[in-house]
PDB file of N, CA and C in Angstrom:
ATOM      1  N   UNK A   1       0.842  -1.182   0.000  1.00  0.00           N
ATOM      2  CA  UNK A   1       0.000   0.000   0.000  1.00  0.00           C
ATOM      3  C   UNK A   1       0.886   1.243   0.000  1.00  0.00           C
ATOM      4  N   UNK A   2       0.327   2.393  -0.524  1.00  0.00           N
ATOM      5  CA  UNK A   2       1.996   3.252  -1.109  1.00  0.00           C
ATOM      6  C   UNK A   2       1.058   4.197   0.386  1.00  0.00           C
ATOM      7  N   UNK A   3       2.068   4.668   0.788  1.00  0.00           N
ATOM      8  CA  UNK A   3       1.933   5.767   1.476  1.00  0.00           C
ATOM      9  C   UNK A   3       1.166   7.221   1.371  1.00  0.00           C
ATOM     10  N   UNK A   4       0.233   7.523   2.295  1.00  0.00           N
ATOM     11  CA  UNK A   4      -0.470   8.990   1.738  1.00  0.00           C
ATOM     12  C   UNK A   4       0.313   9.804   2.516  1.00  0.00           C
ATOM     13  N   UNK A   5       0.216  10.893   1.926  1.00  0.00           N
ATOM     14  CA  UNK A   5       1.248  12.224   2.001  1.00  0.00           C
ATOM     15  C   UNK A   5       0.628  13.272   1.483  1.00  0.00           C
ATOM     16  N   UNK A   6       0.272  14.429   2.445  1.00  0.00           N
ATOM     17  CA  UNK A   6       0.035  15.653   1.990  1.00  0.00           C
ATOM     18  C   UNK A   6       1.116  16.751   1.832  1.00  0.00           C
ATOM     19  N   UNK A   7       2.001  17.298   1.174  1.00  0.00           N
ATOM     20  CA  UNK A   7       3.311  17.391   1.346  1.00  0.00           C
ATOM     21  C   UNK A   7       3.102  18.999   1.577  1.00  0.00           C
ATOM     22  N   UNK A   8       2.233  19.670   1.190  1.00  0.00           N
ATOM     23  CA  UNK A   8       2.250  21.307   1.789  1.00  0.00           C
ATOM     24  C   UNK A   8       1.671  21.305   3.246  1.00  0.00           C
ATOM     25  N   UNK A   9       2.221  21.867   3.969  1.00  0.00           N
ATOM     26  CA  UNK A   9       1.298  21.339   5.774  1.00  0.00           C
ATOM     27  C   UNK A   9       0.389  22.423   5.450  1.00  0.00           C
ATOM     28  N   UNK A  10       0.502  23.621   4.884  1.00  0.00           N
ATOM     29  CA  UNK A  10      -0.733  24.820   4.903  1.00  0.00           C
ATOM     30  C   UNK A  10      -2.034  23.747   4.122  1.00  0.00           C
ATOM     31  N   UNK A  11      -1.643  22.829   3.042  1.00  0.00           N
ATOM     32  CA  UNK A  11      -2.572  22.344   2.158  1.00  0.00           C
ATOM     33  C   UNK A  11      -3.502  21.235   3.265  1.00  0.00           C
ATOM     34  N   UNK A  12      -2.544  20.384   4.193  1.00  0.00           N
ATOM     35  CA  UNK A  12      -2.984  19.372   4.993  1.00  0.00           C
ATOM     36  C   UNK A  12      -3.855  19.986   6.139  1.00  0.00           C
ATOM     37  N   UNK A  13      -3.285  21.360   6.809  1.00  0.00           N
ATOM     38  CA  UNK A  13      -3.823  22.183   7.221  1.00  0.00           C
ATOM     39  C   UNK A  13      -5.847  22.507   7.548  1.00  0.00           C
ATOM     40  N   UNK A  14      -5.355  23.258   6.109  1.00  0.00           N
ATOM     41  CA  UNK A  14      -6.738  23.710   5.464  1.00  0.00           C
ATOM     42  C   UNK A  14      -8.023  22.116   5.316  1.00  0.00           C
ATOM     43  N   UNK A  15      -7.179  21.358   4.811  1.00  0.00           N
ATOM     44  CA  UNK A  15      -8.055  19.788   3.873  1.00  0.00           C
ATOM     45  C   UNK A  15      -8.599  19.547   5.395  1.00  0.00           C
ATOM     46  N   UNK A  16      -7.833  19.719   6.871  1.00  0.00           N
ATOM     47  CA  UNK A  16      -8.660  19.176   8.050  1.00  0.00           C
ATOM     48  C   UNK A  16      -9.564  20.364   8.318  1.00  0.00           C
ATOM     49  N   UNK A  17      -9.118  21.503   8.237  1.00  0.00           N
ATOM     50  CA  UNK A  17     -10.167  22.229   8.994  1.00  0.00           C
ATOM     51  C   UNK A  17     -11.542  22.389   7.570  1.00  0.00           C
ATOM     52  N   UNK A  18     -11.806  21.974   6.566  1.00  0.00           N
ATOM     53  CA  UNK A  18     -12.970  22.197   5.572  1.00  0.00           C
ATOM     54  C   UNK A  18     -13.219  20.818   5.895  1.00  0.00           C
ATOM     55  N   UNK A  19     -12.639  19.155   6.211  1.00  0.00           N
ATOM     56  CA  UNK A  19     -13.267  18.105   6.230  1.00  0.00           C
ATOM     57  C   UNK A  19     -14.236  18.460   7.383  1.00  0.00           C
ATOM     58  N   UNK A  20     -13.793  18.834   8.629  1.00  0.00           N
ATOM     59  CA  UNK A  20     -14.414  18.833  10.084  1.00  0.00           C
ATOM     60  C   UNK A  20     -15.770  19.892   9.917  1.00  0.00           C
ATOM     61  N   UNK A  21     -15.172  21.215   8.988  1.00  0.00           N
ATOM     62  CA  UNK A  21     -16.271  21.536   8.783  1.00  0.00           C
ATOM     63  C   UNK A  21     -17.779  20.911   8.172  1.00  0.00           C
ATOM     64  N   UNK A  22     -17.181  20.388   6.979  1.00  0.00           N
ATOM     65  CA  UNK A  22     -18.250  19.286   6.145  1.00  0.00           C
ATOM     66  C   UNK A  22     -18.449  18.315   7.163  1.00  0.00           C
ATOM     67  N   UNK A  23     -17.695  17.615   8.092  1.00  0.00           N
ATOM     68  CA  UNK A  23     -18.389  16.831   9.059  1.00  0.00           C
ATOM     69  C   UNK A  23     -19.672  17.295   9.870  1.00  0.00           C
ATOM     70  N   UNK A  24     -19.467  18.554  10.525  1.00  0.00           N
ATOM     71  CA  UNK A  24     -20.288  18.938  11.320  1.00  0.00           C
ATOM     72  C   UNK A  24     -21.512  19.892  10.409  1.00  0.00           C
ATOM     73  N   UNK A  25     -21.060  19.833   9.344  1.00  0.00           N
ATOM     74  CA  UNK A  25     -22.337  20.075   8.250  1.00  0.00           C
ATOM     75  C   UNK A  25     -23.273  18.955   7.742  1.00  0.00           C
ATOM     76  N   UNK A  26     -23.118  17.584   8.215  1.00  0.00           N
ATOM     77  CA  UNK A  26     -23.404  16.405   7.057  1.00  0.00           C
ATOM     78  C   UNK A  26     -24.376  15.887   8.545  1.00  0.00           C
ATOM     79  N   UNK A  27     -23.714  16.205   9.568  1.00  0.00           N
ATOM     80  CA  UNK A  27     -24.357  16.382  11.122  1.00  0.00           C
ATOM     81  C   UNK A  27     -25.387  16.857  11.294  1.00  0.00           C
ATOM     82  N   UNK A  28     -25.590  17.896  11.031  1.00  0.00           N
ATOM     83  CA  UNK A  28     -27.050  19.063  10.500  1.00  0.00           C
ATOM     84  C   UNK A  28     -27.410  18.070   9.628  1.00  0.00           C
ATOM     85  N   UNK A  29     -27.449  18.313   8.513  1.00  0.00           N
ATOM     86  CA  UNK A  29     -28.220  17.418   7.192  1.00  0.00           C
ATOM     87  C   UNK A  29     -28.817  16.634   8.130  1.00  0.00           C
ATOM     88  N   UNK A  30     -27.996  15.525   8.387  1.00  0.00           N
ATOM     89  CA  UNK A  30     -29.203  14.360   9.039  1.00  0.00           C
ATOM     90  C   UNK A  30     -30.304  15.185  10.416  1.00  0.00           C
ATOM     91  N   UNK A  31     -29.576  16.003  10.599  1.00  0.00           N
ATOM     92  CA  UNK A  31     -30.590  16.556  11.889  1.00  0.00           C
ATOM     93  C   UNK A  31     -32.090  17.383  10.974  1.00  0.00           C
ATOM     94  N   UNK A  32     -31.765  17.818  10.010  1.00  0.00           N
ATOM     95  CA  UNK A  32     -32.567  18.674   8.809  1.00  0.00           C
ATOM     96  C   UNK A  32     -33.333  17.498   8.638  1.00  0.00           C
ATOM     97  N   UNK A  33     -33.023  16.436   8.285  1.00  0.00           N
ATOM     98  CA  UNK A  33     -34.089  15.219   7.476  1.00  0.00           C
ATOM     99  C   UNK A  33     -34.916  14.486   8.580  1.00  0.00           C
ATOM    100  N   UNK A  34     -33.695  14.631   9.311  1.00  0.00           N
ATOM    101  CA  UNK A  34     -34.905  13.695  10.978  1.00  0.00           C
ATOM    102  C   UNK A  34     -36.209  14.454  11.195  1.00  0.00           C
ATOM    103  N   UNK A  35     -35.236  16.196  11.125  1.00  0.00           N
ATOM    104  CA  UNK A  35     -37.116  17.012  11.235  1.00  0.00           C
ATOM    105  C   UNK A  35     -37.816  17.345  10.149  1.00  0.00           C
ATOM    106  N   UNK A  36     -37.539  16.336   9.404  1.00  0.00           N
ATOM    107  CA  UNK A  36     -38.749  16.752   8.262  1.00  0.00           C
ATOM    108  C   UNK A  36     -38.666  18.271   8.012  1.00  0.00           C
ATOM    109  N   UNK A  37     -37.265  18.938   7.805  1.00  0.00           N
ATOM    110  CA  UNK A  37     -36.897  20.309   7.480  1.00  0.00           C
ATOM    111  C   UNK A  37     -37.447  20.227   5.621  1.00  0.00           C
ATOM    112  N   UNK A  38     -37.707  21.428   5.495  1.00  0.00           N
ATOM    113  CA  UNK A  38     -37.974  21.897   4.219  1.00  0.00           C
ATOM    114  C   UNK A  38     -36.729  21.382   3.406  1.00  0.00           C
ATOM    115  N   UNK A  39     -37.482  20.682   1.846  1.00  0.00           N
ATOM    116  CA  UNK A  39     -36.404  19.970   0.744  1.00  0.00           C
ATOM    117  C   UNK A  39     -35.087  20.851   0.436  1.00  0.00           C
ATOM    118  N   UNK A  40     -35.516  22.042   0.133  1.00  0.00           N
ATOM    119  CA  UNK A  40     -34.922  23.154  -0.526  1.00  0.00           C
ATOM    120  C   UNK A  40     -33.552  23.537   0.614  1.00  0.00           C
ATOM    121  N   UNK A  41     -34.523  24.258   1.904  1.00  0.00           N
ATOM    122  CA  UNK A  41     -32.943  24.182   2.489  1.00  0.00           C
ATOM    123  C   UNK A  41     -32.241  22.964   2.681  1.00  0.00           C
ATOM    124  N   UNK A  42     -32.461  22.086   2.743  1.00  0.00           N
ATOM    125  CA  UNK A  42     -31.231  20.760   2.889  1.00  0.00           C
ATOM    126  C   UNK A  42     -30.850  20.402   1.851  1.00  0.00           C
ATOM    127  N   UNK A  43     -31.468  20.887   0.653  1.00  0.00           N
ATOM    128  CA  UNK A  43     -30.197  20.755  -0.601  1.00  0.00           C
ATOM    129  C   UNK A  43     -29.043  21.729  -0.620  1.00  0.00           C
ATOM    130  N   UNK A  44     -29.744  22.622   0.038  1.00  0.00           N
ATOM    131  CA  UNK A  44     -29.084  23.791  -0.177  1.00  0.00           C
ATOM    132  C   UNK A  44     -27.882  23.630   1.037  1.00  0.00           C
ATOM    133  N   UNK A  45     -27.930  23.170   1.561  1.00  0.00           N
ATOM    134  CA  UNK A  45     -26.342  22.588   3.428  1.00  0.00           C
ATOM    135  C   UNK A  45     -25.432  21.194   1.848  1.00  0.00           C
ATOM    136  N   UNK A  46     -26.567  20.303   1.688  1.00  0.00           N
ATOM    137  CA  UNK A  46     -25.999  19.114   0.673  1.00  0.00           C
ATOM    138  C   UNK A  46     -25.112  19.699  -0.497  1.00  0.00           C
ATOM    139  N   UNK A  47     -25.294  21.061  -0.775  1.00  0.00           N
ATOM    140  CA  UNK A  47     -24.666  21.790  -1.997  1.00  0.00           C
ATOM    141  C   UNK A  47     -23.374  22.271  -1.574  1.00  0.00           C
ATOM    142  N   UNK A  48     -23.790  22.789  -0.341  1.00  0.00           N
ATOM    143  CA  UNK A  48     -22.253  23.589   0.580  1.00  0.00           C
ATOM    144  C   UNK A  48     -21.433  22.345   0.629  1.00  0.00           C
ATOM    145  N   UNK A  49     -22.090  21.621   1.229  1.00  0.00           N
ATOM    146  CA  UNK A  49     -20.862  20.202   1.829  1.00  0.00           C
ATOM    147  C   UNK A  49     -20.129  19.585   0.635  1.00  0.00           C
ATOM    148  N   UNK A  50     -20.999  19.556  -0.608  1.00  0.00           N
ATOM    149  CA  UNK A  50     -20.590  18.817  -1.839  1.00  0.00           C
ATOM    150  C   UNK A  50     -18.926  20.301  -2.246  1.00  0.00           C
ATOM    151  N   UNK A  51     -19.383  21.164  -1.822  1.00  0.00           N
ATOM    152  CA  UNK A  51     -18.954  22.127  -2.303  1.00  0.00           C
ATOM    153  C   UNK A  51     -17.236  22.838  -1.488  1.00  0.00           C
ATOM    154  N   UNK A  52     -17.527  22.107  -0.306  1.00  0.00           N
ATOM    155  CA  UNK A  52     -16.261  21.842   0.506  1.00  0.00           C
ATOM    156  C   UNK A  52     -15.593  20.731   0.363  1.00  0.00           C
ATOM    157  N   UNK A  53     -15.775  20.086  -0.099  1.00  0.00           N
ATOM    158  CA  UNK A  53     -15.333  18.667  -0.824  1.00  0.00           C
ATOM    159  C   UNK A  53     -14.813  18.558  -1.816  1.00  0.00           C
ATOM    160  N   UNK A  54     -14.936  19.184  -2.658  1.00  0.00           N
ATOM    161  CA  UNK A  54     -14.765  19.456  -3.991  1.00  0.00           C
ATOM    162  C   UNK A  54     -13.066  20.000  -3.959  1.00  0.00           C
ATOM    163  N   UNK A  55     -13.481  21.731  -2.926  1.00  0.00           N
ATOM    164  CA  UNK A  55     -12.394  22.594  -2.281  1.00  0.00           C
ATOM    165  C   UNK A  55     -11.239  21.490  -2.024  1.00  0.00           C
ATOM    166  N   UNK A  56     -11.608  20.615  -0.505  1.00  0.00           N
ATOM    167  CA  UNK A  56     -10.490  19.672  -0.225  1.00  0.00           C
ATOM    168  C   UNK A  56      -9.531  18.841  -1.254  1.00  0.00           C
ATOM    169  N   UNK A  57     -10.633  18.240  -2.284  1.00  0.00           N
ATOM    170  CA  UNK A  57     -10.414  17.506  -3.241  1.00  0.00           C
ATOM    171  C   UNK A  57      -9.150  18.402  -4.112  1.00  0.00           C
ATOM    172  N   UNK A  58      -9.248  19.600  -4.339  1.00  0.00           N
ATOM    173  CA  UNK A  58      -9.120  20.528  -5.233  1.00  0.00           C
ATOM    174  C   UNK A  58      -7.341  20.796  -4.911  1.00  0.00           C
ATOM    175  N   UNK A  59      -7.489  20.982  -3.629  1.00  0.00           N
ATOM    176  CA  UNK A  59      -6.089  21.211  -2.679  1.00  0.00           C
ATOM    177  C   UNK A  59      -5.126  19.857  -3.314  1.00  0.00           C
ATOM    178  N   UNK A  60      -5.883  18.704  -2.715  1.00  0.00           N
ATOM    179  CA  UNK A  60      -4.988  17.588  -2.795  1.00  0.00           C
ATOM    180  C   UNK A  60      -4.724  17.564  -4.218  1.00  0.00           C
ATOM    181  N   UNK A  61      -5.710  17.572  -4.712  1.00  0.00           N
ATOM    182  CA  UNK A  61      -4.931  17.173  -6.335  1.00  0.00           C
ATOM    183  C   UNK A  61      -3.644  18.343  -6.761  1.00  0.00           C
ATOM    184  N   UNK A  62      -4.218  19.906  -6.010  1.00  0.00           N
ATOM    185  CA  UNK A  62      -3.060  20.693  -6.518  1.00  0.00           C
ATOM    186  C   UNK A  62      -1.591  20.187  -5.926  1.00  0.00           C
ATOM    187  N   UNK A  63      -1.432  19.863  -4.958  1.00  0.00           N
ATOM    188  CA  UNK A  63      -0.611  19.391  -4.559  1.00  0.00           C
ATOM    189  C   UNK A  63       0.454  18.060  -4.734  1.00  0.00           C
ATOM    190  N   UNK A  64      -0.500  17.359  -5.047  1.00  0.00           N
ATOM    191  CA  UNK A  64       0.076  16.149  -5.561  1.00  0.00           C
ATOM    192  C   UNK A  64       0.403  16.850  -7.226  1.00  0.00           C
ATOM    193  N   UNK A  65       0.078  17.635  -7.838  1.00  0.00           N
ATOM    194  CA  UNK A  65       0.605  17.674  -9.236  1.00  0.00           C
ATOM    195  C   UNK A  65       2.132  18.345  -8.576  1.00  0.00           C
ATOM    196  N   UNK A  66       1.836  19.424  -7.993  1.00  0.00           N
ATOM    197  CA  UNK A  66       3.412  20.169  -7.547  1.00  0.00           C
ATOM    198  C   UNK A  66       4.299  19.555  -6.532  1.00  0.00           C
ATOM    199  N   UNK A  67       4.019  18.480  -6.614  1.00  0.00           N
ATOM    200  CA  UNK A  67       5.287  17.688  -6.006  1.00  0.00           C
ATOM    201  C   UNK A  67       5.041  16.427  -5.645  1.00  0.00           C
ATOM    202  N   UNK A  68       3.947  15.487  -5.823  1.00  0.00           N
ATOM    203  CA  UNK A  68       4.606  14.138  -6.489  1.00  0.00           C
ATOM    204  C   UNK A  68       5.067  13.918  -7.432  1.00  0.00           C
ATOM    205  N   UNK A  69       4.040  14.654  -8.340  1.00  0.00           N
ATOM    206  CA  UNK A  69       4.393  14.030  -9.792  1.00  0.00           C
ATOM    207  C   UNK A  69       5.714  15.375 -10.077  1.00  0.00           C
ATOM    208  N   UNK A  70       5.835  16.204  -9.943  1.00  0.00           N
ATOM    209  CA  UNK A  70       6.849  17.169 -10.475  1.00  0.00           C
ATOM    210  C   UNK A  70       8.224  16.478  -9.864  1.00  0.00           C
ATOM    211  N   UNK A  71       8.349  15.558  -8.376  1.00  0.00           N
ATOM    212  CA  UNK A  71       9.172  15.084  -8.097  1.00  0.00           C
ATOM    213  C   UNK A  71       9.576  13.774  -9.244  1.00  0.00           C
ATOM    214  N   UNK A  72       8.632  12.705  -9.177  1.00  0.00           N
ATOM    215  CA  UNK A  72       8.761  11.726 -10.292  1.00  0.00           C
ATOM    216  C   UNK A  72       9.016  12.451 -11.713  1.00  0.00           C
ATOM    217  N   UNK A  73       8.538  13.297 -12.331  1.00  0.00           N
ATOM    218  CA  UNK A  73       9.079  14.060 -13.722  1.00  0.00           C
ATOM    219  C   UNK A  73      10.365  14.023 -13.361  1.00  0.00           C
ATOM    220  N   UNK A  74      10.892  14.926 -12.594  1.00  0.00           N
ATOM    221  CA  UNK A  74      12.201  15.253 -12.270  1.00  0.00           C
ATOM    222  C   UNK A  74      13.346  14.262 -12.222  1.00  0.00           C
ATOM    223  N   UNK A  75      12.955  13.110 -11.636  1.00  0.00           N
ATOM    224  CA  UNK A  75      13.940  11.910 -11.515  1.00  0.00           C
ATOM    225  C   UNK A  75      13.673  11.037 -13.105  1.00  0.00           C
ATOM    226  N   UNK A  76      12.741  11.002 -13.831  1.00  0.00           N
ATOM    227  CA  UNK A  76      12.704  10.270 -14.900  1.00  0.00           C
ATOM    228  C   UNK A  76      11.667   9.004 -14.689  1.00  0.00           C
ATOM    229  N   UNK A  77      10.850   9.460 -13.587  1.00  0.00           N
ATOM    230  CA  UNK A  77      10.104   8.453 -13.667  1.00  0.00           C
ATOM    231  C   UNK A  77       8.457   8.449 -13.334  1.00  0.00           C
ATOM    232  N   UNK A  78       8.305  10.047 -14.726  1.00  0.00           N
ATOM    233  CA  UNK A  78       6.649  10.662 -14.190  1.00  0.00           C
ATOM    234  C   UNK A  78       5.337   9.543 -14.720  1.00  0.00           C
ATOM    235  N   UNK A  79       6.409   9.050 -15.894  1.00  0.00           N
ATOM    236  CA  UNK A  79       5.041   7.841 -16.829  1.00  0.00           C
ATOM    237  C   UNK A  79       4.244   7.491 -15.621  1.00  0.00           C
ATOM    238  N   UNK A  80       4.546   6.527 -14.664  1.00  0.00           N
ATOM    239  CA  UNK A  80       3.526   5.825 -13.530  1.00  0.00           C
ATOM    240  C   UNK A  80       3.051   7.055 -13.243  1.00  0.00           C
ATOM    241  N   UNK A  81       3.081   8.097 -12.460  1.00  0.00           N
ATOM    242  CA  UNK A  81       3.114   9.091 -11.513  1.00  0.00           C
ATOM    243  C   UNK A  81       1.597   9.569 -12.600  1.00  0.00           C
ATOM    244  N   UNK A  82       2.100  10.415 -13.941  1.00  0.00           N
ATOM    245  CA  UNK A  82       1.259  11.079 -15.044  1.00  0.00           C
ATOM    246  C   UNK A  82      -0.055  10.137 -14.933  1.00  0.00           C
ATOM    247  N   UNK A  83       0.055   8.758 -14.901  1.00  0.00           N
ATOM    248  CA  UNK A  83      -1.011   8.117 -15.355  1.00  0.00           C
ATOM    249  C   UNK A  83      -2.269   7.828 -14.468  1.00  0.00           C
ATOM    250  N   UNK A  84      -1.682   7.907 -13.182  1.00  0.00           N
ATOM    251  CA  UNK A  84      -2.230   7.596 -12.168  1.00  0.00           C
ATOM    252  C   UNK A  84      -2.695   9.196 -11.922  1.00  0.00           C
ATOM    253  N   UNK A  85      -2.133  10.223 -11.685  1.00  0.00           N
ATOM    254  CA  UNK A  85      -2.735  11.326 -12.017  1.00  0.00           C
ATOM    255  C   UNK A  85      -4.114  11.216 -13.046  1.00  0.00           C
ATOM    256  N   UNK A  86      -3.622  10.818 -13.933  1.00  0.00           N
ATOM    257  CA  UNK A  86      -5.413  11.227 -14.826  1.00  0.00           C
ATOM    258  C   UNK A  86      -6.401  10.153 -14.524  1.00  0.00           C
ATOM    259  N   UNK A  87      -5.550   9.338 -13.729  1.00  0.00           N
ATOM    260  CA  UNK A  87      -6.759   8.345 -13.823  1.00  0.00           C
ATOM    261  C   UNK A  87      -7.748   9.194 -12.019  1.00  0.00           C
ATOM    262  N   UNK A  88      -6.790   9.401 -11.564  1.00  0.00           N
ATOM    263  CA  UNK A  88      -7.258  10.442 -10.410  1.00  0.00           C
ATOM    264  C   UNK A  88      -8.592  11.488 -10.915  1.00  0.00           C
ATOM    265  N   UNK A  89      -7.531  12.248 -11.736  1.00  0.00           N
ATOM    266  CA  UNK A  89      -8.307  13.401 -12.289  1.00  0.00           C
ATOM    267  C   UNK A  89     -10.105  13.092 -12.811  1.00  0.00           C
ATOM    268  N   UNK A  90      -9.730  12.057 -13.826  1.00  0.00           N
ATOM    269  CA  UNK A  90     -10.839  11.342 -14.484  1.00  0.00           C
ATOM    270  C   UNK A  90     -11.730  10.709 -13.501  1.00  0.00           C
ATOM    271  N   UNK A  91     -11.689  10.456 -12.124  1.00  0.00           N
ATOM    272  CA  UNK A  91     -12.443   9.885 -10.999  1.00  0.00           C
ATOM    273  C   UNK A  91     -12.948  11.424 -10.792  1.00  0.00           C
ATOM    274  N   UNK A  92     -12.366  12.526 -10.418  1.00  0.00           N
ATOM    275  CA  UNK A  92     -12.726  13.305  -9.453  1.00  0.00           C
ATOM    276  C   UNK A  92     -13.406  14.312 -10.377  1.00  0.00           C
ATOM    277  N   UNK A  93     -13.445  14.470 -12.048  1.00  0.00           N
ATOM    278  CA  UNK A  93     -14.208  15.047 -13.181  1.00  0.00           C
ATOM    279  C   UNK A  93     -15.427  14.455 -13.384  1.00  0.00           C
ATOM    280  N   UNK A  94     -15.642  12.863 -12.860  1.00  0.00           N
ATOM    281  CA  UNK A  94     -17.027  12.305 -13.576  1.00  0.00           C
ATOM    282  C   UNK A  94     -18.111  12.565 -12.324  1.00  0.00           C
ATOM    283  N   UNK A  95     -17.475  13.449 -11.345  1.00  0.00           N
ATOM    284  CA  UNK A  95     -18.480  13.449 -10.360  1.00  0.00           C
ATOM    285  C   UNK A  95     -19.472  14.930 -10.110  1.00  0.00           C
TER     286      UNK A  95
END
């Protein structure tokens, strides 16, 4: 199993304090649906959370382009690194 690594600490930083946020947002949601809260606002918390997620998502991938794969380019060995990148990319575009 290869190791996870967030390699900017400001990037690892930020990715905990927007997950915890979306945690304690996804917290509400279910508290919104238990009370039979109006459709509209709980799409509208489901849109934010999708929408901090996205953010987190957004970080990691920037990151991993500026220095996994810029590290693997660098040594001569981005082919694996590039591919697995789009296959990343291509997961986190079809959503």
């Amino acid at each position: 199993m290869k190791k996870a690594h967030v390699s900017d600490p400001d990037i690892r930083k930020q990715a905990v304090v927007r997950l915890r946020k979306a945690e304690g947002q996804i917290r509400g949601i279910e508290g919104m649906v238990q009370d039979d809260r109006y459709c509209i606002d709980i799409l509208t918390q489901v849109n934010s959370v999708t929408a901090a997620l996205r953010a987190v998502g957004m970080g990691l991938l920037d990151d991993h382009v500026r220095h996994c794969v810029a590290e693997s380019i660098a040594t001569g060995e981005g082919d694996e690194k590039i591919e697995e990148l789009m296959a990343a990319v291509g997961r986190f575009a079809s959503r």
